[in-house]
N, C-alpha and C. Protein backbone atom coordinates (compact mmCIF):
# COMPACT_ATOMS: atom_id res chain seq x y z
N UNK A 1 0.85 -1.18 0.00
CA UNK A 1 0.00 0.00 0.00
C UNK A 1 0.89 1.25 0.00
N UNK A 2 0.34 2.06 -0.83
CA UNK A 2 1.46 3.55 -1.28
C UNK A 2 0.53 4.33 -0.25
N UNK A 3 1.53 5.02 0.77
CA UNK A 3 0.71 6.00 1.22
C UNK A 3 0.55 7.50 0.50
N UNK A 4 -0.81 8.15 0.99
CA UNK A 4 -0.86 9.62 0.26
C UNK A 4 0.36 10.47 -0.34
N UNK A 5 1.10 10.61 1.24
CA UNK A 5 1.95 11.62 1.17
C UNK A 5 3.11 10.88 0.14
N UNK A 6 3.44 10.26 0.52
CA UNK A 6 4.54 9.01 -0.61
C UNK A 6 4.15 9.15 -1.80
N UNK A 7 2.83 9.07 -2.33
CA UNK A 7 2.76 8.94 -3.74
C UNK A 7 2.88 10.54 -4.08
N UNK A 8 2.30 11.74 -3.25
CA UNK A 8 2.93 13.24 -3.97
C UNK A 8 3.91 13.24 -4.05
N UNK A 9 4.67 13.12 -2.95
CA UNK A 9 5.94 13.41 -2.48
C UNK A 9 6.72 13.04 -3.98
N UNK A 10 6.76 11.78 -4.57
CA UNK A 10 7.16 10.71 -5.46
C UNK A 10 7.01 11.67 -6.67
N UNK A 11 5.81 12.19 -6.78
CA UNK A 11 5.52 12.66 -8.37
C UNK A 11 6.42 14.33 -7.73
N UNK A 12 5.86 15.05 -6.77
CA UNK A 12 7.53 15.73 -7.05
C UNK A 12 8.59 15.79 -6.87
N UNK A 13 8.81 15.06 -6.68
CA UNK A 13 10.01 14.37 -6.63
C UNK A 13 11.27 14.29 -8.36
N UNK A 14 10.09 14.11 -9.31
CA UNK A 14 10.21 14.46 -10.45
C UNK A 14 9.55 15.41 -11.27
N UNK A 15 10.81 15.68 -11.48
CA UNK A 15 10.58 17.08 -12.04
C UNK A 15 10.10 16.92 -13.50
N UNK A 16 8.84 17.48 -13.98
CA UNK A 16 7.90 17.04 -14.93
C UNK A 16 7.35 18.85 -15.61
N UNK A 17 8.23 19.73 -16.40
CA UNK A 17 7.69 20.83 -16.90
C UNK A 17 6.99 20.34 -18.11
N UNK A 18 6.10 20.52 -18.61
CA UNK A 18 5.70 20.44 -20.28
C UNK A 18 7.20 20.22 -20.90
N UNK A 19 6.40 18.57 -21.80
CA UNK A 19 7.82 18.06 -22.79
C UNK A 19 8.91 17.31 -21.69
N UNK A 20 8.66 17.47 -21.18
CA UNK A 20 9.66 16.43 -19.91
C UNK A 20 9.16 16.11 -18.88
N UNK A 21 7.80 15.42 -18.98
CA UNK A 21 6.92 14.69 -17.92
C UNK A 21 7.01 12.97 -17.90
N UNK A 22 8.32 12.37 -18.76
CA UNK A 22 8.30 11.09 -18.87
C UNK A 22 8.30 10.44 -17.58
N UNK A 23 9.55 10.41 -16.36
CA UNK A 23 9.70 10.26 -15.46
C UNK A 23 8.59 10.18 -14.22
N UNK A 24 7.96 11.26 -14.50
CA UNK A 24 6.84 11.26 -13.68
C UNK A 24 5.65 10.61 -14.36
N UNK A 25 5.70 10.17 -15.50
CA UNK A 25 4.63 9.54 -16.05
C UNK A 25 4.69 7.51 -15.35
N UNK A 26 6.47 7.75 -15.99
CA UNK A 26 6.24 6.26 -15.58
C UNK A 26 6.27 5.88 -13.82
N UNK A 27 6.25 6.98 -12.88
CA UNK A 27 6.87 6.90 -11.72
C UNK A 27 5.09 6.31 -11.57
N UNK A 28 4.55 6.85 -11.80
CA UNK A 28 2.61 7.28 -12.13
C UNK A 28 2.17 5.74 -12.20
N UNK A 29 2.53 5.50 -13.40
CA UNK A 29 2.09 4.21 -13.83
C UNK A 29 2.47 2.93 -13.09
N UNK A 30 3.60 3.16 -12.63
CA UNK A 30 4.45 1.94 -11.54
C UNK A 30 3.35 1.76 -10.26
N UNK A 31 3.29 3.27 -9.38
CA UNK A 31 2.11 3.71 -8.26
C UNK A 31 0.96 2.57 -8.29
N UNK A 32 0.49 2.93 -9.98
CA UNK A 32 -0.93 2.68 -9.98
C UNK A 32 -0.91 1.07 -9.69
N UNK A 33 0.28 0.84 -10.94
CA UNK A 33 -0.12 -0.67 -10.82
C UNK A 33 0.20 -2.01 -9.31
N UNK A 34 0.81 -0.94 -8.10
CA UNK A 34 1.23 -1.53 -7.60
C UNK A 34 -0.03 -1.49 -5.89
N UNK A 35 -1.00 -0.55 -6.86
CA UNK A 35 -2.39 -0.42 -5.54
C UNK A 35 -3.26 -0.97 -6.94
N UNK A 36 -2.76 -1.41 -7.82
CA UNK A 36 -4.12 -2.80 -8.33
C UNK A 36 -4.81 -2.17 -9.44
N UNK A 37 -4.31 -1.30 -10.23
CA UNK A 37 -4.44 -0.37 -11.06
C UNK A 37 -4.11 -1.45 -12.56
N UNK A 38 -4.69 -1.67 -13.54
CA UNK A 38 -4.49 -1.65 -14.74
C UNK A 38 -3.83 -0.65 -15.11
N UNK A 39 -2.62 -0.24 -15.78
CA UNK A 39 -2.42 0.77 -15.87
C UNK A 39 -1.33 0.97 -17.27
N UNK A 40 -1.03 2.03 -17.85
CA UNK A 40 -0.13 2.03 -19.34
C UNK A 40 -0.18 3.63 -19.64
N UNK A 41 0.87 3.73 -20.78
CA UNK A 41 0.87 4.95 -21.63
C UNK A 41 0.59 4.88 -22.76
N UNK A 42 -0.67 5.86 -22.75
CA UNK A 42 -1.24 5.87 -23.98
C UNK A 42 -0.61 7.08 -25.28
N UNK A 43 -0.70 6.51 -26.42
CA UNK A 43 0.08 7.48 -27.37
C UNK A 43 0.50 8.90 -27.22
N UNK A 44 -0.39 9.50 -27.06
CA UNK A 44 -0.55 11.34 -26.09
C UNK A 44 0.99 11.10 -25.07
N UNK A 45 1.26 10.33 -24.17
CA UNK A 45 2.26 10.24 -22.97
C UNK A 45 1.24 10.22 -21.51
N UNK A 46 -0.29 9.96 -21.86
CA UNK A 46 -0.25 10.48 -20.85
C UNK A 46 -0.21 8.96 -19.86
N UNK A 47 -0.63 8.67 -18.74
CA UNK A 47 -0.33 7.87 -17.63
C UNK A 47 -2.21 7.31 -17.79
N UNK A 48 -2.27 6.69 -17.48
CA UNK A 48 -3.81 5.95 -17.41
C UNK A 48 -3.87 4.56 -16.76
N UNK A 49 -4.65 5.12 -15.52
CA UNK A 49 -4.77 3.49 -14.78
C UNK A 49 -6.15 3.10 -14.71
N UNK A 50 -6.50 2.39 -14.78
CA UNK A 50 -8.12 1.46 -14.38
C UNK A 50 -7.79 0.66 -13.48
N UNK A 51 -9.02 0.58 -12.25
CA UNK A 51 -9.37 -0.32 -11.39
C UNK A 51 -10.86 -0.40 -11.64
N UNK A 52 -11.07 -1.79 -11.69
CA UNK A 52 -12.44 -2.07 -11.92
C UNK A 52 -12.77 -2.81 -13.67
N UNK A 53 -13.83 -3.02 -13.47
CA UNK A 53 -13.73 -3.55 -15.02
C UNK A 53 -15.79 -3.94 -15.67
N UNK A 54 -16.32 -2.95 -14.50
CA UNK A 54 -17.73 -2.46 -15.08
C UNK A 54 -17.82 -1.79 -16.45
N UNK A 55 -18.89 -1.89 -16.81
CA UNK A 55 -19.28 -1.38 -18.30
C UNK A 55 -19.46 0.25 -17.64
N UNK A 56 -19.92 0.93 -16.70
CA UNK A 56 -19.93 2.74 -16.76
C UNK A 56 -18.68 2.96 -16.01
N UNK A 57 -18.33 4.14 -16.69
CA UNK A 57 -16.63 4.69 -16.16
C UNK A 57 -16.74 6.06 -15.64
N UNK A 58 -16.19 6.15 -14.55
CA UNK A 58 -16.03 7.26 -14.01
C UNK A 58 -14.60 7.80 -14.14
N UNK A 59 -14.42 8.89 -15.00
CA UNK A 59 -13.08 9.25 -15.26
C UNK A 59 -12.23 10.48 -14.26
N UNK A 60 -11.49 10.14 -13.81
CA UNK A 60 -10.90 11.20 -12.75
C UNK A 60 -9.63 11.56 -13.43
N UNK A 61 -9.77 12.88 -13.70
CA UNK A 61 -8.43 13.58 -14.90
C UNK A 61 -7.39 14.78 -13.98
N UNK A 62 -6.75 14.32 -13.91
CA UNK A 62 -5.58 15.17 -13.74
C UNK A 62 -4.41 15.72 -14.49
N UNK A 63 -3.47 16.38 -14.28
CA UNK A 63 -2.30 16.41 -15.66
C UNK A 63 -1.29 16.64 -14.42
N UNK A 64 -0.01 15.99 -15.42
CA UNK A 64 1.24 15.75 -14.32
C UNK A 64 2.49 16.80 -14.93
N UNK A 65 2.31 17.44 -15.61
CA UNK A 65 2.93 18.44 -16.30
C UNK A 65 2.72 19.88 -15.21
N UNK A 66 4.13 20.71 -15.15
CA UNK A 66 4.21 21.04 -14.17
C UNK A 66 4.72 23.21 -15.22
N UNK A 67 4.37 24.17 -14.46
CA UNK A 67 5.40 24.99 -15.52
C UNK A 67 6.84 25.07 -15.28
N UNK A 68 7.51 25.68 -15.55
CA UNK A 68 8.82 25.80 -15.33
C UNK A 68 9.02 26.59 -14.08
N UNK A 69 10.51 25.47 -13.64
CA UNK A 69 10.61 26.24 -12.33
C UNK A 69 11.05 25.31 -11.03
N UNK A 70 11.97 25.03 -9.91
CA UNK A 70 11.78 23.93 -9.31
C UNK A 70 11.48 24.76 -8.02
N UNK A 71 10.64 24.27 -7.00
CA UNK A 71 10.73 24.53 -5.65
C UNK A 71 11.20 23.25 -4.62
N UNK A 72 11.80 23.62 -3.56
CA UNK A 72 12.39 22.71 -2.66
C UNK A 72 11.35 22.08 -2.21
N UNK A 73 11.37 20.36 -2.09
CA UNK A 73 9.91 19.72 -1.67
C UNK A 73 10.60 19.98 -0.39
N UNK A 74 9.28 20.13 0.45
CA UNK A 74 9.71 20.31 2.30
C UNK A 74 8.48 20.36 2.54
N UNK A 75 8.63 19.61 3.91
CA UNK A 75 6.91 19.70 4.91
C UNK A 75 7.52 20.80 5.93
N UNK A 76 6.73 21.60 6.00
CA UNK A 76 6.11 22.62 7.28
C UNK A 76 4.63 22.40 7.81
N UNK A 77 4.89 22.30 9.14
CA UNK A 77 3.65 22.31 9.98
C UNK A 77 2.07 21.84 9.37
N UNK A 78 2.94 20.94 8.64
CA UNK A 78 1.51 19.53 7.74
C UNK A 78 1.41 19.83 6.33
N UNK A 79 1.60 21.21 5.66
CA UNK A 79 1.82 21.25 4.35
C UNK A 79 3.28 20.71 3.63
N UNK A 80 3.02 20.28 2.33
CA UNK A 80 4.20 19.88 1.64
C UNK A 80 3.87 21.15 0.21
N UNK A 81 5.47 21.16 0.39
CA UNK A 81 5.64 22.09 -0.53
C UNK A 81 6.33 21.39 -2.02
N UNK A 82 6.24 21.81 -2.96
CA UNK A 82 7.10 21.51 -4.38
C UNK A 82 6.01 21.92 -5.24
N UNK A 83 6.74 21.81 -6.44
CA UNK A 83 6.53 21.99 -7.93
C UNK A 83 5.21 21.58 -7.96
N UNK A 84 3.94 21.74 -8.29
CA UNK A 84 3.39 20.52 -8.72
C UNK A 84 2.50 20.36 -7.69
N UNK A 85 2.64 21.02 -6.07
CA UNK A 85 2.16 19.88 -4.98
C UNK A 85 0.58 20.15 -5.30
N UNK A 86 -0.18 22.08 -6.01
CA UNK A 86 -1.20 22.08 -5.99
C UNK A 86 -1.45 21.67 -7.31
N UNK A 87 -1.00 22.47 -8.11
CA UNK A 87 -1.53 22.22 -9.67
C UNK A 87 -0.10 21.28 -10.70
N UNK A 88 -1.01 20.65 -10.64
CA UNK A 88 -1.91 19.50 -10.21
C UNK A 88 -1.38 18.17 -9.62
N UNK A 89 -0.12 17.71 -9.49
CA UNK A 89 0.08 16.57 -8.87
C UNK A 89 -0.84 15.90 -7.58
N UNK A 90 -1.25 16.95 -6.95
CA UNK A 90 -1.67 17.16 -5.56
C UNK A 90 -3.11 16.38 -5.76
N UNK A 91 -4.32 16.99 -6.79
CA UNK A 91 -5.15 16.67 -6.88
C UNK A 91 -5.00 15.10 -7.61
N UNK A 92 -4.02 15.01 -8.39
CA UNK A 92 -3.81 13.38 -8.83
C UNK A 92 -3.51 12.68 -8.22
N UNK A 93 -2.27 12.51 -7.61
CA UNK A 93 -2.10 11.72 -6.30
C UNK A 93 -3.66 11.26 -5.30
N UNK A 94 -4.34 12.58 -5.03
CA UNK A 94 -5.63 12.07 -4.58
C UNK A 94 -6.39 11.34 -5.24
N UNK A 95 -6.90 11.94 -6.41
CA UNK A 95 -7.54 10.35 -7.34
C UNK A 95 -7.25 9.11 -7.43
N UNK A 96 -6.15 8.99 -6.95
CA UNK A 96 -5.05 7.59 -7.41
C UNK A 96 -5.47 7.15 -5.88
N UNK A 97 -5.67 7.96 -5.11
CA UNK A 97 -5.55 6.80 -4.08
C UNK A 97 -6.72 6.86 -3.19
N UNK A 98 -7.91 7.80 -3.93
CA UNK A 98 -8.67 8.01 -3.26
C UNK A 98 -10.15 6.33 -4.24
N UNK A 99 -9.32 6.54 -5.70
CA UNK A 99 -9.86 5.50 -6.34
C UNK A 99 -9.19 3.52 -5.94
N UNK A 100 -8.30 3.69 -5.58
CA UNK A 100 -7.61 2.51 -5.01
C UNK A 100 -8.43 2.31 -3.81
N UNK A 101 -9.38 2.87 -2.75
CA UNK A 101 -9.09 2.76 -1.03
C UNK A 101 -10.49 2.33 -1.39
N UNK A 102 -11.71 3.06 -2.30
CA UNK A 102 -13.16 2.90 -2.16
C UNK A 102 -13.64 1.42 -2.31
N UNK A 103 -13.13 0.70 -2.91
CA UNK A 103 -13.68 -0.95 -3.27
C UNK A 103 -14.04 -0.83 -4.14
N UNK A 104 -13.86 -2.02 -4.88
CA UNK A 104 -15.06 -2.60 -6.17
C UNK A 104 -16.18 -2.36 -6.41
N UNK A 105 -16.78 -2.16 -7.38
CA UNK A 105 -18.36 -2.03 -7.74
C UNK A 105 -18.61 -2.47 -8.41
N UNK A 106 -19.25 -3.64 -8.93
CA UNK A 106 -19.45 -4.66 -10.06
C UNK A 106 -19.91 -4.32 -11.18
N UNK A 107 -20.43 -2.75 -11.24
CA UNK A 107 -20.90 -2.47 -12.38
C UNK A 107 -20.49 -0.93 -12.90
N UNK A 108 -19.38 -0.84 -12.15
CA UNK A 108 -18.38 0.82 -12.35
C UNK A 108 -16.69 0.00 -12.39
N UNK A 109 -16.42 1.09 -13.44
CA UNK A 109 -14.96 1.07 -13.31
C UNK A 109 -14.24 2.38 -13.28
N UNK A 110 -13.07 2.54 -12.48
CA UNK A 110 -12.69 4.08 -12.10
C UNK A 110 -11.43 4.16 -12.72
N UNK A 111 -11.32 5.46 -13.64
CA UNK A 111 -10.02 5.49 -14.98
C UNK A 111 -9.24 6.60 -14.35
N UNK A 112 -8.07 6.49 -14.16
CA UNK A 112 -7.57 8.08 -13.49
C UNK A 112 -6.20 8.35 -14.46
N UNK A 113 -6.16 9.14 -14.99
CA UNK A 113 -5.37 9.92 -16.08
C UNK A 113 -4.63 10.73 -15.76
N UNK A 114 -3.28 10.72 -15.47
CA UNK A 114 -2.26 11.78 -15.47
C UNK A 114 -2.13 12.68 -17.26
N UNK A 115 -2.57 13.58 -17.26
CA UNK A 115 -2.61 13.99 -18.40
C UNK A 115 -1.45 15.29 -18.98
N UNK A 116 -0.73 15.17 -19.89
CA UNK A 116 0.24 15.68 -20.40
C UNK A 116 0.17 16.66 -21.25
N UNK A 117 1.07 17.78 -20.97
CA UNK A 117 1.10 18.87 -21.91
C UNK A 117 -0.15 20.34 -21.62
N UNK A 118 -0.55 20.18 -20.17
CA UNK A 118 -1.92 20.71 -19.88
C UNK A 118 -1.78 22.34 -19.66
N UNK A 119 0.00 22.51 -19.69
CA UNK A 119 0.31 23.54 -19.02
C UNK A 119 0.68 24.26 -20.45
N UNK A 120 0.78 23.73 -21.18
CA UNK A 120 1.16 24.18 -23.22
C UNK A 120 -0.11 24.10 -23.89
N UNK A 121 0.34 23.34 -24.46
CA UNK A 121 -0.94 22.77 -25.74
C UNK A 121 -2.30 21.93 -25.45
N UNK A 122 -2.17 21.48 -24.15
CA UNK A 122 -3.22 20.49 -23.53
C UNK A 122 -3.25 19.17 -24.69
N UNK A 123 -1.82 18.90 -25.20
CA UNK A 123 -1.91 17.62 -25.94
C UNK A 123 -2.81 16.48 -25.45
N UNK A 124 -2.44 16.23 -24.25
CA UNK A 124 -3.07 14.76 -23.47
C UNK A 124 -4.37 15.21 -23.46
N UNK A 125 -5.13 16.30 -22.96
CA UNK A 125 -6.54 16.15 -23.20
C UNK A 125 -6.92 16.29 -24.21
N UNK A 126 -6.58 16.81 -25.53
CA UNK A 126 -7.05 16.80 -26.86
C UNK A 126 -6.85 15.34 -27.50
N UNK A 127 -6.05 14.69 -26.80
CA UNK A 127 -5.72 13.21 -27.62
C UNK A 127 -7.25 12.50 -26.62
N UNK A 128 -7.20 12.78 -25.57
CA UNK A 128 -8.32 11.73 -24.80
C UNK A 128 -9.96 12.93 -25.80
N UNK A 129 -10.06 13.65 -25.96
CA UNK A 129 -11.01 14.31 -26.70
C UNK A 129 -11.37 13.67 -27.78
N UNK A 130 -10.30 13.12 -28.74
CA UNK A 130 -10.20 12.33 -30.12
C UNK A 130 -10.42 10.90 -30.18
N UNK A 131 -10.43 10.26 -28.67
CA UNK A 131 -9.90 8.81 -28.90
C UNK A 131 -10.31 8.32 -27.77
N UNK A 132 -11.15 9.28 -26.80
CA UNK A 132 -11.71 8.41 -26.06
C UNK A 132 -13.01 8.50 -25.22
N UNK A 133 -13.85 7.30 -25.55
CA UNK A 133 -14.83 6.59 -25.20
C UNK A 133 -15.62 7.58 -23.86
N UNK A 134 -16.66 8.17 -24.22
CA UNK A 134 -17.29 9.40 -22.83
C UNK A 134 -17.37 8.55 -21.96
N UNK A 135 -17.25 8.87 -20.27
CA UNK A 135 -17.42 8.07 -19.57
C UNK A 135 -18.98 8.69 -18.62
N UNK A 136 -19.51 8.05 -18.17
CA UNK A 136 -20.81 8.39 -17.55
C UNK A 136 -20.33 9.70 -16.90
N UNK A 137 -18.76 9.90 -16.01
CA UNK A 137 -18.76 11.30 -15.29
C UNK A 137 -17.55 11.42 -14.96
N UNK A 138 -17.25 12.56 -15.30
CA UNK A 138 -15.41 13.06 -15.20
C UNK A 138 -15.41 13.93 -14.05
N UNK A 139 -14.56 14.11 -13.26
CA UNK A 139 -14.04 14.69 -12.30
C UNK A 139 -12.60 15.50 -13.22
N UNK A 140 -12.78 16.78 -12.94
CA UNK A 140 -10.97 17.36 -13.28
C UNK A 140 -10.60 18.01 -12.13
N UNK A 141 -9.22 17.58 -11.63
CA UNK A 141 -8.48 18.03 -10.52
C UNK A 141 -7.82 18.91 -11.18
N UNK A 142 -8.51 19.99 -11.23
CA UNK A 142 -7.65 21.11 -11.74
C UNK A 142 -8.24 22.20 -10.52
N UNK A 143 -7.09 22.86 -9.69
CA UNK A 143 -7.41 23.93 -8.57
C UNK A 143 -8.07 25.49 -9.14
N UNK A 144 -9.10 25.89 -7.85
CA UNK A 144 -8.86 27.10 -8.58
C UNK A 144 -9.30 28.41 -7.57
N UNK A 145 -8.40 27.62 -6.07
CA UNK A 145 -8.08 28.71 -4.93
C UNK A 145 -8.09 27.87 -4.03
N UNK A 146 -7.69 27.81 -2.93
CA UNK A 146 -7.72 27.20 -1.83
C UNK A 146 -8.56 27.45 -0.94
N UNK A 147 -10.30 28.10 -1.33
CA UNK A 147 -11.20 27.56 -0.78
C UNK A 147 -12.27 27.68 -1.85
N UNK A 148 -12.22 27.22 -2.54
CA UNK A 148 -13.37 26.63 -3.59
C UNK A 148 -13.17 25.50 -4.79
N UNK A 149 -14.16 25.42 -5.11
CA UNK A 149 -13.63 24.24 -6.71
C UNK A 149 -14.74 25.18 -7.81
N UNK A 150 -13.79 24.13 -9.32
CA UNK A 150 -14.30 24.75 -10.04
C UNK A 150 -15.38 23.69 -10.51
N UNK A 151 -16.23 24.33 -10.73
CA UNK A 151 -17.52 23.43 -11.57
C UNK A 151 -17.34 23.32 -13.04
N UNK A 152 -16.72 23.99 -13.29
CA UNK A 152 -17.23 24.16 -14.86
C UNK A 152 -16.18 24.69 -15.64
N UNK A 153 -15.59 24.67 -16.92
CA UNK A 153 -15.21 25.28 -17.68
C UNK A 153 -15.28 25.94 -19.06
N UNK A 154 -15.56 26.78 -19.70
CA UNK A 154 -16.33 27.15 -20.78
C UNK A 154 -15.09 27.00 -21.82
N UNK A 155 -14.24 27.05 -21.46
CA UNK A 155 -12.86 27.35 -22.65
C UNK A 155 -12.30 28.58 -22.71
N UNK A 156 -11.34 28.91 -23.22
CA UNK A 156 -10.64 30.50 -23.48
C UNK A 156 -10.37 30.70 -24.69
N UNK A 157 -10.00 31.97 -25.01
CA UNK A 157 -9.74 31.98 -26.42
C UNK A 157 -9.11 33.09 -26.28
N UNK A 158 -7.93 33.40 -27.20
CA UNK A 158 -6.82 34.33 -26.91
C UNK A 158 -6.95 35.14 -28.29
N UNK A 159 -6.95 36.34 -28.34
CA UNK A 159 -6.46 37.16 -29.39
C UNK A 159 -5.71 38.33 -29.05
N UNK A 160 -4.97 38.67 -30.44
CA UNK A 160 -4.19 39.50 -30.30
C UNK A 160 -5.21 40.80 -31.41
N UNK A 161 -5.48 41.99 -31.25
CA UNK A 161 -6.07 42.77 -31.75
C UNK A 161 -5.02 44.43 -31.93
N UNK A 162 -5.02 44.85 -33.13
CA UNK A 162 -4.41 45.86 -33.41
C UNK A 162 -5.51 46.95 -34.48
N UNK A 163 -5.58 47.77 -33.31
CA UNK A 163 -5.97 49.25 -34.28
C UNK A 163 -5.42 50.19 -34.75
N UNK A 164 -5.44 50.71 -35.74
CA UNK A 164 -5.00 51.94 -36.18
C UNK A 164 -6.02 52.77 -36.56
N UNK A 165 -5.44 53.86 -36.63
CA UNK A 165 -6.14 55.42 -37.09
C UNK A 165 -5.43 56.35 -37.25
N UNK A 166 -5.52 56.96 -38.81
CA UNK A 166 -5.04 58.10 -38.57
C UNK A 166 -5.44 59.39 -37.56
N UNK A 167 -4.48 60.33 -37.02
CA UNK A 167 -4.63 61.52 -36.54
C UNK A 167 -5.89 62.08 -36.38
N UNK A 168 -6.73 62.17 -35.94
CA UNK A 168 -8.01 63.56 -36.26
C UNK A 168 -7.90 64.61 -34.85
């Protein structure tokens, strides 16, 4: 049995910016399979474990891609600090072991996705967008303050806009 703090600790432990999340992918995949996880890398890079093997899926998405930058992992007075510990390792590590501890359900299976590139291009979720199978209900561990969650996301969209005018 991997404890909580062990399995964050572990993912920062490796250092995982966009484009160099291998390490922490396979550190991911080792975790899963060793609390009973089906688990592999799918084309994208990203990390994907299953426990369970019901026909409805509950997908719990995280991304293990980190931005640039290292901070010293260290515990103070019950928090752990590093790269990664909130967005997002923090919330993955919880899926991973919050989906390992609940038990079997004979007619659910629970998919938890370290997902890659989330902090760039969001490669890993555009590849699971293209290629994979809706599951009855996704959870995304993605933070968005340390006292609330987010419900929802609509998307963004970036432009760059330039006016001119002549003089009047």
């Amino acid at each position: 049995m991997i404890e909580p703090v062990s399995l964050l600790t572990g993912l920062l432990e490796r250092y995982s910016p966009t484009l160099s999340e291998g390490q922490a992918v396979t550190y991911l995949i080792e975790s899963m399979r060793q609390l009973g996880f089906q688990s592999h890398v799918d084309p994208a890079g990203n990390a994907v474990g299953t426990i369970g093997s019901g026909p409805n899926e509950i997908l719990l998405l995280g991304h293990i891609d980190t931005v640039v930058g290292e901070i010293q992992i260290r515990q103070e007075v019950g928090n752990l600090y590093g790269r990664g510990s909130v967005d997002a390792k923090g919330p993955l590590a919880s899926f991973v072991c919050a989906a390992s501890s609940i038990g079997l359900f004979p007619e659910w299976r629970i998919t938890v996705i370290g997902a890659v590139g989330e902090e760039s291009d969001s490669r890993g979720a555009q590849y699971l967008c293209e290629h994979y199978p809706a599951p009855a209900a996704v959870v995304i561990g993605e933070p968005s303050g340390w006292n609330s969650i987010t419900l929802g996301y609509k998307g963004t969209y970036t432009a760059e806009l330039t006016f001119r005018q002549a003089a009047s």
